[in-house]
PDB file of N, CA and C in Angstrom:
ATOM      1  N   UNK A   1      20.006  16.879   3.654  1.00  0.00           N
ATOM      2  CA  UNK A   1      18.903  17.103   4.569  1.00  0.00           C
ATOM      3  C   UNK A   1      19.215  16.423   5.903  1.00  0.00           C
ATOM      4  N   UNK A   2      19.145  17.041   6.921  1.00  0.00           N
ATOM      5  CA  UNK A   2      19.299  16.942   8.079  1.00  0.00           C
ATOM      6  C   UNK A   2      18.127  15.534   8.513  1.00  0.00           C
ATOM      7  N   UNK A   3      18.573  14.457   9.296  1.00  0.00           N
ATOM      8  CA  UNK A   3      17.524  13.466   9.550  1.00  0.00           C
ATOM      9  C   UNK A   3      17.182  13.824  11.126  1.00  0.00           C
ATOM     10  N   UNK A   4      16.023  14.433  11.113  1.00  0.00           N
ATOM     11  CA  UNK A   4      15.305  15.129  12.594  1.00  0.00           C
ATOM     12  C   UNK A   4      15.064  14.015  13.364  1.00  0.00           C
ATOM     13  N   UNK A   5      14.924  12.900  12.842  1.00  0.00           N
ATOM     14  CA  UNK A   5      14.263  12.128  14.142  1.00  0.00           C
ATOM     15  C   UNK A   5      15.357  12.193  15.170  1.00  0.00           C
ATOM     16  N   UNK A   6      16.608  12.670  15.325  1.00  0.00           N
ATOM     17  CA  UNK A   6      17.860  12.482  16.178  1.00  0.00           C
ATOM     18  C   UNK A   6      18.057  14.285  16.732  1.00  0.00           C
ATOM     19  N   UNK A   7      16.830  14.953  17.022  1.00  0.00           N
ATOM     20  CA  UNK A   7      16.278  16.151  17.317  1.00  0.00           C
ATOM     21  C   UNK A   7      15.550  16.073  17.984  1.00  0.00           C
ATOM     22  N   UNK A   8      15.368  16.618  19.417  1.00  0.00           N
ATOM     23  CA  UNK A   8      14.114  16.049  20.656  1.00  0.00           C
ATOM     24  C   UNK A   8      13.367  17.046  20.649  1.00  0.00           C
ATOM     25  N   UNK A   9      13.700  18.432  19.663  1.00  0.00           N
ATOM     26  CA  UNK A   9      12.905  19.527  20.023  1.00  0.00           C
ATOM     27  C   UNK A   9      11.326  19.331  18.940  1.00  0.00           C
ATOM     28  N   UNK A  10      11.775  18.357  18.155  1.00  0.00           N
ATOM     29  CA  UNK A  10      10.951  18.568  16.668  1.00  0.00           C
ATOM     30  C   UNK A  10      10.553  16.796  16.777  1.00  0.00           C
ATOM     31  N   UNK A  11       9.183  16.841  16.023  1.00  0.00           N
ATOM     32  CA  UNK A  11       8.303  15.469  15.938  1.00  0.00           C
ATOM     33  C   UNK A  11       8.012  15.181  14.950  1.00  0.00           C
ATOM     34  N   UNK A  12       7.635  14.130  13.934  1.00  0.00           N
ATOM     35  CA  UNK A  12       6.299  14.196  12.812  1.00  0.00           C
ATOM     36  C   UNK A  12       5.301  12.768  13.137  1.00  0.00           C
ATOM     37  N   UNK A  13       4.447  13.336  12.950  1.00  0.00           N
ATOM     38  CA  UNK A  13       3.271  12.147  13.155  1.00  0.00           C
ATOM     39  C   UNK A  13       2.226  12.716  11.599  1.00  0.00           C
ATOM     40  N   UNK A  14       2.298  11.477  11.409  1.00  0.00           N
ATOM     41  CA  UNK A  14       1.307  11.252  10.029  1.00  0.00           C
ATOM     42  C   UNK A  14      -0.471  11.991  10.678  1.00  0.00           C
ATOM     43  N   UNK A  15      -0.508  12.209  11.735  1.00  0.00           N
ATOM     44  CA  UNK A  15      -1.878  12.263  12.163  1.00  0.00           C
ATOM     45  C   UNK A  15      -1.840  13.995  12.395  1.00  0.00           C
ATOM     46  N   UNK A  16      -0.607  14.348  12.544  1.00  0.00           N
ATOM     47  CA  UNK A  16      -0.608  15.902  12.569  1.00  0.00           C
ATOM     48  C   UNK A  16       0.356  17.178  11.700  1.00  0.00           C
ATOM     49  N   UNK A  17      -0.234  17.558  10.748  1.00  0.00           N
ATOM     50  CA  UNK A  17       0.172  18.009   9.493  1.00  0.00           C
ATOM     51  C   UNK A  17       0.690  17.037   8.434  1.00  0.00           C
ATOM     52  N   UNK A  18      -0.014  16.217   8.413  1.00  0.00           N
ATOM     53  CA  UNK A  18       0.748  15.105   7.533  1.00  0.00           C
ATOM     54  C   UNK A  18       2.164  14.564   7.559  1.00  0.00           C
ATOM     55  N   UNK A  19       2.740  14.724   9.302  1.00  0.00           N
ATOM     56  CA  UNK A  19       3.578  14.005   9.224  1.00  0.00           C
ATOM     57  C   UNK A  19       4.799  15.138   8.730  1.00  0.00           C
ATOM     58  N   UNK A  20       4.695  16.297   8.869  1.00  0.00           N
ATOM     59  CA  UNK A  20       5.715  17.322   8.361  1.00  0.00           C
ATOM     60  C   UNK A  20       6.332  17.820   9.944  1.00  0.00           C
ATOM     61  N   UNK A  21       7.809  17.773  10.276  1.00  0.00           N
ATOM     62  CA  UNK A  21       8.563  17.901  10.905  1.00  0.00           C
ATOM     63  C   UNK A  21       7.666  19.092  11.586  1.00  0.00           C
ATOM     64  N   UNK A  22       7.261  19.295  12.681  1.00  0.00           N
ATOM     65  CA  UNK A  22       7.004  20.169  13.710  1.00  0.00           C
ATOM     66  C   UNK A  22       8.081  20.616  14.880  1.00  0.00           C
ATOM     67  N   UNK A  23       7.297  21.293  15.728  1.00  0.00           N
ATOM     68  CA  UNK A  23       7.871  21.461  16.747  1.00  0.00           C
ATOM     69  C   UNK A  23       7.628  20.918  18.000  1.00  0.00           C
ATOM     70  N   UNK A  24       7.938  20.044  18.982  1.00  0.00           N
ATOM     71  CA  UNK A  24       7.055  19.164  19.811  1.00  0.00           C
ATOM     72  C   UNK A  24       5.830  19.889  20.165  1.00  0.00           C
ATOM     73  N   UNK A  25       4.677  19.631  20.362  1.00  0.00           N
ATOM     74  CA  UNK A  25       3.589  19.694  21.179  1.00  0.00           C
ATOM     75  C   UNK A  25       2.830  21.120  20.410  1.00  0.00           C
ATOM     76  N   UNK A  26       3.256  20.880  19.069  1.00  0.00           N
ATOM     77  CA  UNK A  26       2.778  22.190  18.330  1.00  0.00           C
ATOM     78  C   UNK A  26       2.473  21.842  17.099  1.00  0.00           C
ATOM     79  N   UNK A  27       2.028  22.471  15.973  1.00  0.00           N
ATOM     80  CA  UNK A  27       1.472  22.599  14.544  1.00  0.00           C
ATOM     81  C   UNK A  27       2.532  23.037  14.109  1.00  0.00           C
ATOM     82  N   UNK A  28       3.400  23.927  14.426  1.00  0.00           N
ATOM     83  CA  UNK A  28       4.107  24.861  13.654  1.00  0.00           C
ATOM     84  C   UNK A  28       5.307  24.024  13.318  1.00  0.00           C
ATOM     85  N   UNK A  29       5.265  24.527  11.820  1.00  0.00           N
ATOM     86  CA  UNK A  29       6.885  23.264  11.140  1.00  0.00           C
ATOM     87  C   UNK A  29       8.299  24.139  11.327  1.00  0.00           C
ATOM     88  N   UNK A  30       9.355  22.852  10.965  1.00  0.00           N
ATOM     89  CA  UNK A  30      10.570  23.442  11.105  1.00  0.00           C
ATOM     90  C   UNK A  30      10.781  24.626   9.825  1.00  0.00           C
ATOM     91  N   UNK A  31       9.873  24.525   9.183  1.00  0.00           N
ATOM     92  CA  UNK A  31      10.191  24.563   7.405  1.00  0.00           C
ATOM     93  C   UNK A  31       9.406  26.368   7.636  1.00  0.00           C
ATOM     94  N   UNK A  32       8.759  26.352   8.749  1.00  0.00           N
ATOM     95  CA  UNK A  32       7.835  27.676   8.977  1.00  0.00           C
ATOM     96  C   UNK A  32       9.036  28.641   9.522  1.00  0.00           C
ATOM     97  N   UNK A  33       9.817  28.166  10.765  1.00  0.00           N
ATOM     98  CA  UNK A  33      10.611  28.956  11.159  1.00  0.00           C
ATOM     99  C   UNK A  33      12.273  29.262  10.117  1.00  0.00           C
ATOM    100  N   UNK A  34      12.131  28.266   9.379  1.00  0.00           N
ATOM    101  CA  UNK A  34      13.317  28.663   8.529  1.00  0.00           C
ATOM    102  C   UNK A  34      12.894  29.529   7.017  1.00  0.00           C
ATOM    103  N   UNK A  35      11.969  29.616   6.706  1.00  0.00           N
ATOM    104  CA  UNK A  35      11.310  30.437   6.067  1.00  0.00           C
ATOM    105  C   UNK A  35      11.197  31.390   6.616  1.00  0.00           C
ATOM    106  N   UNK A  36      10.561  31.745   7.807  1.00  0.00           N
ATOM    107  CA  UNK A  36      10.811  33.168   8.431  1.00  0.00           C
ATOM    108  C   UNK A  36      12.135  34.144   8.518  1.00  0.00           C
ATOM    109  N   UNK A  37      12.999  33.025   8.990  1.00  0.00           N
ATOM    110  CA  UNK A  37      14.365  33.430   8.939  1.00  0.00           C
ATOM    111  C   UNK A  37      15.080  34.056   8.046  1.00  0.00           C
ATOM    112  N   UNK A  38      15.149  33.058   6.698  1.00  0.00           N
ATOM    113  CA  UNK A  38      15.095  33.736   4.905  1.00  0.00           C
ATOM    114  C   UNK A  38      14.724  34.999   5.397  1.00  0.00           C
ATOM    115  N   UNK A  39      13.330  35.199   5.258  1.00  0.00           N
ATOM    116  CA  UNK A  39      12.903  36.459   5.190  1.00  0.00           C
ATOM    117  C   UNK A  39      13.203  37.545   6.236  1.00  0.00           C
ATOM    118  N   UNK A  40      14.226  37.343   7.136  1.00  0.00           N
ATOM    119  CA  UNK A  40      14.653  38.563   8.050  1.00  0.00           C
ATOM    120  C   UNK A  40      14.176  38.808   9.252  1.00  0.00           C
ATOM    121  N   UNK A  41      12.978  37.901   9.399  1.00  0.00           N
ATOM    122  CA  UNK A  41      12.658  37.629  11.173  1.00  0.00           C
ATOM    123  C   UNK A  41      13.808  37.459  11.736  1.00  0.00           C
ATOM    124  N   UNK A  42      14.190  37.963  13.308  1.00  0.00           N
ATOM    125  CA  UNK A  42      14.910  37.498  14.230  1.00  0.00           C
ATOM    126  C   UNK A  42      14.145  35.967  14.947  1.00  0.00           C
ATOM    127  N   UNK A  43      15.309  35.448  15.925  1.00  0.00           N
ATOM    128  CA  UNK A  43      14.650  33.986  16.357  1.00  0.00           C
ATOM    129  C   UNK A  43      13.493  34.711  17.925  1.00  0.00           C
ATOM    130  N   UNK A  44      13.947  35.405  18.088  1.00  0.00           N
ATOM    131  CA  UNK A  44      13.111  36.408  18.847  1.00  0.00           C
ATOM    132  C   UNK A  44      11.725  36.884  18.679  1.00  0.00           C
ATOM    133  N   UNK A  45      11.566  36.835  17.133  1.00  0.00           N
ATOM    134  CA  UNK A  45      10.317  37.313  16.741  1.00  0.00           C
ATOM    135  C   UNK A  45       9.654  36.682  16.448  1.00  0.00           C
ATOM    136  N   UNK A  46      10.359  34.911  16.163  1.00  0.00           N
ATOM    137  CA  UNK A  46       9.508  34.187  15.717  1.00  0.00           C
ATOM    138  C   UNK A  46       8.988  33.329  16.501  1.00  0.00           C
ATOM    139  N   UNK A  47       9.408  33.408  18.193  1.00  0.00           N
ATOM    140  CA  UNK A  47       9.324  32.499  19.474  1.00  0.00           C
ATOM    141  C   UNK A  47       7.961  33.740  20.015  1.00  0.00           C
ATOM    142  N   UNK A  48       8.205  34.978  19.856  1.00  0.00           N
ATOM    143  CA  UNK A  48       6.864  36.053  19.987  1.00  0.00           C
ATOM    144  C   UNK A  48       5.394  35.729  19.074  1.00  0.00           C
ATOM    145  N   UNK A  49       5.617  35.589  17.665  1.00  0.00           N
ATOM    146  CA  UNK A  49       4.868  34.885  16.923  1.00  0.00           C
ATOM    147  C   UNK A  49       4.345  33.692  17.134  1.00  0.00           C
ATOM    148  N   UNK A  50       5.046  33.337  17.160  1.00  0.00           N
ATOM    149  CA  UNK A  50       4.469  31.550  17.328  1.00  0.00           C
ATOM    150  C   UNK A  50       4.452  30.829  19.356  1.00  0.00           C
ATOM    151  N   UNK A  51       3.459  31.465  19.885  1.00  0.00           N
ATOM    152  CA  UNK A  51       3.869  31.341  21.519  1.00  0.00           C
ATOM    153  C   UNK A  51       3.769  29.638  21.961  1.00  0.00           C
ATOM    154  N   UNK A  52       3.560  28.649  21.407  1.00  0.00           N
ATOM    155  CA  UNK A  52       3.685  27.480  21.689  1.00  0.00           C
ATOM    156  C   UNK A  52       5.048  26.973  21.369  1.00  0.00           C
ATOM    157  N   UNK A  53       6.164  27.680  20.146  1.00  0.00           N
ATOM    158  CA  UNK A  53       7.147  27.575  20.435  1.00  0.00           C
ATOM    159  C   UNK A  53       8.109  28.060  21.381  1.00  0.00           C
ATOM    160  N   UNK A  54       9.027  27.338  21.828  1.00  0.00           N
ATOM    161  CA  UNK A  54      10.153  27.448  22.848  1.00  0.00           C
ATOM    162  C   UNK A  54      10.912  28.215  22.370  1.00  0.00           C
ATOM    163  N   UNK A  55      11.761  29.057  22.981  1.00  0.00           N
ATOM    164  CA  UNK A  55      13.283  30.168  22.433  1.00  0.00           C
ATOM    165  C   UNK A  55      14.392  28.468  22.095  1.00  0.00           C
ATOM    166  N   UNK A  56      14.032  27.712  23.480  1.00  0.00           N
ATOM    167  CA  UNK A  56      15.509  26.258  23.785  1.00  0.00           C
ATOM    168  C   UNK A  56      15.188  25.530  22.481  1.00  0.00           C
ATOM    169  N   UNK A  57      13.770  25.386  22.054  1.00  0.00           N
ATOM    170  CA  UNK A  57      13.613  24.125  21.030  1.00  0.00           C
ATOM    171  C   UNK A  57      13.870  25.155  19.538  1.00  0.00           C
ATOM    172  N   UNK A  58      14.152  26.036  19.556  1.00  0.00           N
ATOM    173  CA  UNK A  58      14.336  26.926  17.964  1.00  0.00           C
ATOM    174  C   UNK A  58      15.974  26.695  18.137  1.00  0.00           C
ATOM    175  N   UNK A  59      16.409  26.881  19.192  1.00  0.00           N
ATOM    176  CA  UNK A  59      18.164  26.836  19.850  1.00  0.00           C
ATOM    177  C   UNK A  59      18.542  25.763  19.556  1.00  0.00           C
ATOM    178  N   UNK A  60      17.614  24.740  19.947  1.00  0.00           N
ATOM    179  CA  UNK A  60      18.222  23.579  19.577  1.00  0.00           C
ATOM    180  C   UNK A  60      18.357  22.781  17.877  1.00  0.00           C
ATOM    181  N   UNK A  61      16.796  23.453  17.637  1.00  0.00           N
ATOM    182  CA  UNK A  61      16.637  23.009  16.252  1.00  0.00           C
ATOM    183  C   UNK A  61      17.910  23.658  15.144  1.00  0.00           C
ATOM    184  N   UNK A  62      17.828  24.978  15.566  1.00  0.00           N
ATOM    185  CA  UNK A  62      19.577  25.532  14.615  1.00  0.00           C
ATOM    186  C   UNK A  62      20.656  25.392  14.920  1.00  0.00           C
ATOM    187  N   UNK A  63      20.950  24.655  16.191  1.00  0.00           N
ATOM    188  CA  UNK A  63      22.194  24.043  16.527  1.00  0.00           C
ATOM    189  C   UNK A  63      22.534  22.653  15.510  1.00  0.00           C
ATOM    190  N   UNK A  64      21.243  22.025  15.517  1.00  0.00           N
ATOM    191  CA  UNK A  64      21.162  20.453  14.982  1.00  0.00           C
ATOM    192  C   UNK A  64      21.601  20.756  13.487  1.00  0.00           C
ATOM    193  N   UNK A  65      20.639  21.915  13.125  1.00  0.00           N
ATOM    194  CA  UNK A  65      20.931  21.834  11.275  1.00  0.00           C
ATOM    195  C   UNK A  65      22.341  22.446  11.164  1.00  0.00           C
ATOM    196  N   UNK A  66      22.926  23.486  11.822  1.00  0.00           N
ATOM    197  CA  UNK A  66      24.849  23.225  11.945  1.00  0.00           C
ATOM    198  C   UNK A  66      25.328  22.430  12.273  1.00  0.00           C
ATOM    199  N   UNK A  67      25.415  21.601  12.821  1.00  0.00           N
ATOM    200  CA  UNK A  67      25.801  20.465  13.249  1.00  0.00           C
ATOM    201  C   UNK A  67      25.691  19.351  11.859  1.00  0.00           C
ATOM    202  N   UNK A  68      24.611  19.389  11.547  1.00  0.00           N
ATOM    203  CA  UNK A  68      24.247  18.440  10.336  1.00  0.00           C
ATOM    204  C   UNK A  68      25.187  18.945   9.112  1.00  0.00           C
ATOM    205  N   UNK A  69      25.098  20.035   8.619  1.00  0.00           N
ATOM    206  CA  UNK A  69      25.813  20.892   8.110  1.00  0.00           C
ATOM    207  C   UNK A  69      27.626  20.778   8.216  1.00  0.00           C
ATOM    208  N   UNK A  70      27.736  20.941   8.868  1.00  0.00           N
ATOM    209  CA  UNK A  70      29.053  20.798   9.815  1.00  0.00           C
ATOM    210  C   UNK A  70      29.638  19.474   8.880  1.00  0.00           C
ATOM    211  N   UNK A  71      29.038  18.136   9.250  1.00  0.00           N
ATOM    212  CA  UNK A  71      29.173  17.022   9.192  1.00  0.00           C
ATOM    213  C   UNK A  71      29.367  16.886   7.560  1.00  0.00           C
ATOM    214  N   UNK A  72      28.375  17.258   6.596  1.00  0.00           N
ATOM    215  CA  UNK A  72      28.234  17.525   5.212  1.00  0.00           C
ATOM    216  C   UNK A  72      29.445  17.849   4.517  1.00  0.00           C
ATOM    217  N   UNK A  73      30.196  18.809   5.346  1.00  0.00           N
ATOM    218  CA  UNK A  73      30.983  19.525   4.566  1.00  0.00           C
ATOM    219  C   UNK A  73      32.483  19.048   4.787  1.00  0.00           C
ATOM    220  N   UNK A  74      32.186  18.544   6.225  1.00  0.00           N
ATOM    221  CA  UNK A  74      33.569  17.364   6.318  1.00  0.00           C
ATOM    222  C   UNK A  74      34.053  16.400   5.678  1.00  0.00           C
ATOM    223  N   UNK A  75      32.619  15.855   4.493  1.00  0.00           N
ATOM    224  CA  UNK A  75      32.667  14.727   3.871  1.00  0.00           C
ATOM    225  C   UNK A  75      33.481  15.237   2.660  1.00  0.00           C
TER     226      UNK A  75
END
């Protein structure tokens, strides 16, 4: 599992969704847009869907989990 706090696009605060990885300045979780994804949404459709998310902070957020990824598999 990827450790988000080292991710500027994504937040958690215990006071908003219980503290479940969001997206800055939004409700919507990381766990919402990668579930969408599974299911065959483009990142296009889900920045249309969800208009408080950013196209840069979804860009950035799937850069981070390759990256994290990346790192995993080097080990």
């Amino acid at each position: 599992m990827a450790d988000w706090t080292k991710c500027s696009a994504v937040e958690s605060d215990p006071e908003k969704m219980g503290g479940v990885w969001v997206f800055v300045g939004t409700r919507v979780s990381i766990a919402t847009l990668f579930n969408h994804l599974k299911a065959g949404a483009t990142v296009h459709e889900f920045v249309e869907w969800f208009p408080g998310v950013e196209l840069s902070q979804v860009e950035q957020v799937l850069q981070y989990e390759i990256d994290s990824l990346a790192v995993k598999i080097k080990v």
